[in-house]
N, C-alpha and C. Protein backbone atom coordinates (compact mmCIF):
# COMPACT_ATOMS: atom_id res chain seq x y z
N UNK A 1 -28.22 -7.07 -13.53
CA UNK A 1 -28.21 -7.95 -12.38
C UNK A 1 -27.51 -7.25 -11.22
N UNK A 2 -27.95 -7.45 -9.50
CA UNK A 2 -27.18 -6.86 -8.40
C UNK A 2 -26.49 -7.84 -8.33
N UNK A 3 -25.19 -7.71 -7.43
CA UNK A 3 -24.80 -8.27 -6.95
C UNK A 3 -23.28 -7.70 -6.02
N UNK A 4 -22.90 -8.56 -5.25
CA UNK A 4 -21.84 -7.74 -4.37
C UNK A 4 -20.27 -8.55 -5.24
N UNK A 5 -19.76 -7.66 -5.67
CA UNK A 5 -18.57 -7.56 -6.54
C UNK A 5 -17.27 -7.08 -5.19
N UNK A 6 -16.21 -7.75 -5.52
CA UNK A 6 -15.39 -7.34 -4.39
C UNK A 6 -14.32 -6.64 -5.66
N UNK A 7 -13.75 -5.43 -5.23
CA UNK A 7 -12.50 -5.22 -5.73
C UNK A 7 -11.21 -4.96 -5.09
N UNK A 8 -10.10 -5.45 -5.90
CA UNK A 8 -8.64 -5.07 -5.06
C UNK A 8 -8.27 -4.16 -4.99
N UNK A 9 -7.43 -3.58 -4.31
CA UNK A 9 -6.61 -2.37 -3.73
C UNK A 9 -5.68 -2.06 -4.92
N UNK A 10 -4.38 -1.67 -5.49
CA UNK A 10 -3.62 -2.07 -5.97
C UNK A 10 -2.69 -0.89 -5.65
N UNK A 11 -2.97 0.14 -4.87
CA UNK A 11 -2.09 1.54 -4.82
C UNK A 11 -3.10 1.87 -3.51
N UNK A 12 -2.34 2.49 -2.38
CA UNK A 12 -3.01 2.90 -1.60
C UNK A 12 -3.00 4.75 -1.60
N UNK A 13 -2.25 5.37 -2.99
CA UNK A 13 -2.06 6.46 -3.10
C UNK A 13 -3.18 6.86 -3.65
N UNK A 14 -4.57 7.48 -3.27
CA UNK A 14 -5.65 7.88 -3.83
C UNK A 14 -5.89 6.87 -4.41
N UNK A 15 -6.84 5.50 -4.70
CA UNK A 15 -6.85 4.49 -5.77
C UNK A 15 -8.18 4.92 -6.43
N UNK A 16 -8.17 4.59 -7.99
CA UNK A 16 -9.09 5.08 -8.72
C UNK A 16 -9.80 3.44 -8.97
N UNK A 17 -10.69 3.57 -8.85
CA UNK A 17 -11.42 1.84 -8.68
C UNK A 17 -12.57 1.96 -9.41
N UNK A 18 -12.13 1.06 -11.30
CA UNK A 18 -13.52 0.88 -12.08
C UNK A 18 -14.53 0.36 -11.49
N UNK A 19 -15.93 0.72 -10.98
CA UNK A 19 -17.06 0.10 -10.53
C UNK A 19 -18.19 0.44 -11.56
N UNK A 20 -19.50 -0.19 -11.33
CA UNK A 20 -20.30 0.33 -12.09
C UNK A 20 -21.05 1.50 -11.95
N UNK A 21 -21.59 2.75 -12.52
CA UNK A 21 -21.81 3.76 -12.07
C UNK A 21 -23.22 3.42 -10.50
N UNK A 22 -23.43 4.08 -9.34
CA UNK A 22 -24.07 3.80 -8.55
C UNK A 22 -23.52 2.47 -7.72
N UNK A 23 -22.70 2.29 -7.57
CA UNK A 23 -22.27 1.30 -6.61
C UNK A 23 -22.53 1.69 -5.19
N UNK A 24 -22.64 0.91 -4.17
CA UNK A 24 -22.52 1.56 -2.95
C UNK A 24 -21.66 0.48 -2.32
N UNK A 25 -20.78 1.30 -1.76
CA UNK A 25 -19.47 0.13 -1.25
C UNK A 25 -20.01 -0.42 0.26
N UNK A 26 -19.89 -1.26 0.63
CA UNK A 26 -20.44 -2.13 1.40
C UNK A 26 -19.47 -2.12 2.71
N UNK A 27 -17.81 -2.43 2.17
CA UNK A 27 -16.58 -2.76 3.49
C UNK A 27 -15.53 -2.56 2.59
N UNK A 28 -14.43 -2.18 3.32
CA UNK A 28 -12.92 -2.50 2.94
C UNK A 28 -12.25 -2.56 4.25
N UNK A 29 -11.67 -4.13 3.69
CA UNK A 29 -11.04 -4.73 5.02
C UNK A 29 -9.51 -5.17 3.85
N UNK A 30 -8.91 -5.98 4.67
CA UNK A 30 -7.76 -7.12 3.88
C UNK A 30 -8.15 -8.00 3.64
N UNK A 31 -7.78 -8.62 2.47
CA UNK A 31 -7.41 -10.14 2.48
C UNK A 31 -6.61 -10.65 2.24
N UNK A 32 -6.06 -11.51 3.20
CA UNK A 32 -4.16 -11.69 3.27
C UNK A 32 -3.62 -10.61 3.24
N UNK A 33 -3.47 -10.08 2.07
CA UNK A 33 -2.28 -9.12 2.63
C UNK A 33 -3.07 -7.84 1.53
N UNK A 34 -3.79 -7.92 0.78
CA UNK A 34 -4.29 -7.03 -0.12
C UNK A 34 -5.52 -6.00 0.62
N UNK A 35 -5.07 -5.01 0.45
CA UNK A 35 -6.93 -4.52 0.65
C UNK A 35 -8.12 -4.53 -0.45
N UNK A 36 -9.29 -4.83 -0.21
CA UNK A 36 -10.30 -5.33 -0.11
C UNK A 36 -11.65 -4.54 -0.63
N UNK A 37 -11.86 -3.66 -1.57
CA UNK A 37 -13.16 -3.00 -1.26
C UNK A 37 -14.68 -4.41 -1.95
N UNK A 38 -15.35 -3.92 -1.12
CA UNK A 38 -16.65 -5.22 -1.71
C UNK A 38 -17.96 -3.91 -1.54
N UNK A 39 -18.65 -4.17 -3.12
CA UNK A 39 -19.70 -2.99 -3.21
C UNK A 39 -20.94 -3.85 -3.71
N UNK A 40 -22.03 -3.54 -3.71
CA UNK A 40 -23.15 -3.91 -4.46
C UNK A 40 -23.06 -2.97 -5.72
N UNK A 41 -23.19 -3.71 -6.49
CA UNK A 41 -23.52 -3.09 -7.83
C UNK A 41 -24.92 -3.35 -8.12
N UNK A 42 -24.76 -2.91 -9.88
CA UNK A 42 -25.43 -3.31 -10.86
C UNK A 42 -24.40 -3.58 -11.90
N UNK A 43 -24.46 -4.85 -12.38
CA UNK A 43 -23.68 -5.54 -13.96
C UNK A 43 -24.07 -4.42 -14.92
N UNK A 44 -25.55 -3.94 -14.89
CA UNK A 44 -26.21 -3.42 -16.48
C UNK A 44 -25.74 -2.09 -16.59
N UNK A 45 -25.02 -1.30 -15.39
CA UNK A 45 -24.48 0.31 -15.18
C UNK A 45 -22.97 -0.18 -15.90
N UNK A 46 -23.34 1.42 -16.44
CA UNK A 46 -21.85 1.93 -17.28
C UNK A 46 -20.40 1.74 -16.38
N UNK A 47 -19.73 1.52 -16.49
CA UNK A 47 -18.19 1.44 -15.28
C UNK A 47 -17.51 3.35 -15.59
N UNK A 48 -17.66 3.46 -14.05
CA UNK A 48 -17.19 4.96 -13.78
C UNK A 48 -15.85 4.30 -13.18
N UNK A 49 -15.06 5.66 -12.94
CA UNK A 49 -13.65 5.64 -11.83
C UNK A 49 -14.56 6.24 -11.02
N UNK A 50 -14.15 5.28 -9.71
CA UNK A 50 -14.62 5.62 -8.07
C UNK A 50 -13.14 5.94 -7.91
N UNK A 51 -12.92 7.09 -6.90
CA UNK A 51 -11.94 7.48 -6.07
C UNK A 51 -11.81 7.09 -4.54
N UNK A 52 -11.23 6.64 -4.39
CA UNK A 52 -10.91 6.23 -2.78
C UNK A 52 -9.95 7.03 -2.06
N UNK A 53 -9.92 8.36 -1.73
CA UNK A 53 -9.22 8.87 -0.97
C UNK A 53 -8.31 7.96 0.78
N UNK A 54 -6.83 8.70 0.79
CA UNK A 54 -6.64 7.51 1.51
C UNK A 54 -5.61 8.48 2.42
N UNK A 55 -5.47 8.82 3.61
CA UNK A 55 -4.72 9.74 4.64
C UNK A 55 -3.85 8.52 5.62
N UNK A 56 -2.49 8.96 5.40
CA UNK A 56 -2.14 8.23 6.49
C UNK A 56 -2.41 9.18 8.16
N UNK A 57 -2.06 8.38 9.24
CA UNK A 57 -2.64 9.06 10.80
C UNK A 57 -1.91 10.20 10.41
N UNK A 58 -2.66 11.17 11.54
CA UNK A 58 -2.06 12.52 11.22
C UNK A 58 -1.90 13.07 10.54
N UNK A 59 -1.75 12.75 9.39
CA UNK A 59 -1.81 13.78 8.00
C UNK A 59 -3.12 14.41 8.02
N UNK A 60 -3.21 15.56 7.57
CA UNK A 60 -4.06 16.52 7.85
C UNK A 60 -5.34 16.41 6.70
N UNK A 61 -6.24 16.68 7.43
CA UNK A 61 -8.26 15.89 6.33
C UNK A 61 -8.24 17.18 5.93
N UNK A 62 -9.03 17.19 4.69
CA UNK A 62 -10.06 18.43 4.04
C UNK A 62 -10.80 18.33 4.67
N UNK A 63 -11.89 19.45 4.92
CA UNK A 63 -13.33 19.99 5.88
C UNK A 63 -13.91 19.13 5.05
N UNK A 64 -13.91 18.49 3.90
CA UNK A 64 -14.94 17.11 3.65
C UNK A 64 -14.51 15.78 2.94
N UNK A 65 -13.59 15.26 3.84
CA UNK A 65 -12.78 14.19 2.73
C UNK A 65 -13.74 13.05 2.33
N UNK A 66 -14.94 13.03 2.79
CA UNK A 66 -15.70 11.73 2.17
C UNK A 66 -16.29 11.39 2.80
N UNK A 67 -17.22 10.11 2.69
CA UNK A 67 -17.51 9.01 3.60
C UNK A 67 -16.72 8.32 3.99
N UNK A 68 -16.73 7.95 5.15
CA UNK A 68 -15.30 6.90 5.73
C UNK A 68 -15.33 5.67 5.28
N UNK A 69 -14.53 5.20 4.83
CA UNK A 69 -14.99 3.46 4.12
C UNK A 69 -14.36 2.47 5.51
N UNK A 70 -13.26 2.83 6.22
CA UNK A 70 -12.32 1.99 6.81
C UNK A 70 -11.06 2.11 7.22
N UNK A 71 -10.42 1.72 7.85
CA UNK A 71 -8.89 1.74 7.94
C UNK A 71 -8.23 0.37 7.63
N UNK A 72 -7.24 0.60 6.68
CA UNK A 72 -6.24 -0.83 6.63
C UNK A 72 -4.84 -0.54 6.85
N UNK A 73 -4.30 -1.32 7.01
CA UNK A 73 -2.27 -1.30 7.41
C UNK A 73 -1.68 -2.34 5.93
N UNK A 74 -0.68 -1.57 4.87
CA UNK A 74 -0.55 -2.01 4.38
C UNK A 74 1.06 -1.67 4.13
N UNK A 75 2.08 -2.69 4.10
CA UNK A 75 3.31 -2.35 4.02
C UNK A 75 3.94 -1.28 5.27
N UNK A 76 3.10 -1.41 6.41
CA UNK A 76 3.74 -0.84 7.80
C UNK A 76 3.15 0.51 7.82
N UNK A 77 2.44 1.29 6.83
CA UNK A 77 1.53 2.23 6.68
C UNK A 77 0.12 2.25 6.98
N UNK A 78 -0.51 2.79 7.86
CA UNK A 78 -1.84 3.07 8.20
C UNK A 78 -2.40 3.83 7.30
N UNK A 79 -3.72 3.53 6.82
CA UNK A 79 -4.50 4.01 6.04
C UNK A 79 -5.56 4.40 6.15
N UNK A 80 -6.17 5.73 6.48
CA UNK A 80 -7.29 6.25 6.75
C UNK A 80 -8.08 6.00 5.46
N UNK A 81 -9.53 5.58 4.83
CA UNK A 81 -9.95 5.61 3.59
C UNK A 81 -11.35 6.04 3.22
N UNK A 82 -11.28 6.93 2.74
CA UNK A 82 -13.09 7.76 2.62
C UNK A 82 -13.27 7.73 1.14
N UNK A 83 -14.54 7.77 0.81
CA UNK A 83 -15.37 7.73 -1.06
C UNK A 83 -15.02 8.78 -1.17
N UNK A 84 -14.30 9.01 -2.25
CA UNK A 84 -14.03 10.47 -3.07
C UNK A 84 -15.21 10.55 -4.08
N UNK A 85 -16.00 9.47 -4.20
CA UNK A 85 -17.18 9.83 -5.35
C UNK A 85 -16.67 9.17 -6.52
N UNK A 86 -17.59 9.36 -7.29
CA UNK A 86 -17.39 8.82 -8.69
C UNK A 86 -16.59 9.76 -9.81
N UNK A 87 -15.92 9.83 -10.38
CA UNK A 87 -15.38 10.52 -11.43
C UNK A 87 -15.71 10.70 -12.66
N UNK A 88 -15.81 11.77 -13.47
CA UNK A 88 -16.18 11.45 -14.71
C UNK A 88 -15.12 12.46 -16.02
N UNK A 89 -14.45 11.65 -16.85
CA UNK A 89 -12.93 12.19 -17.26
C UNK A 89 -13.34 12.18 -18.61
């Protein structure tokens, strides 16, 4: 089955986020005070670790840190946040 699955933040230090393999993340915003990622899945895909790479301002990017997902402010910290891809361990 598709459907758009939201997941929580829980570390803004690189967060490793079970999704189902092929997700495509949709937004990451807040809610209340948490950040937010919301993806379309598939239920019937295997669950990979997605990586969420995460730069505060100014800290210095790799020549390819990702797709950009968003910026959030969490605990007085700015958060730059790009797809690190799927992982496989």
């Amino acid at each position: 089955m598709r459907c758009v699955r939201k997941y929580h933040i829980t570390s803004m230090l690189n967060p490793i986020v079970p999704m189902p393999k092929g997700a495509k993340i949709l937004n990451l915003a807040h809610k209340r005070t948490t950040p937010i990622i919301w993806a379309e899945i598939d239920t019937d895909k295997p669950t990979v670790k997605r990586l969420i790479r995460t730069y505060e301002t100014d800290q210095e990017l790799p020549d390819e840190p990702g797709q950009y997902l968003g910026t959030v402010e969490t605990l007085g910290i700015v958060f730059h946040c790009y797809d690190g891809g799927e992982r496989i361990d």
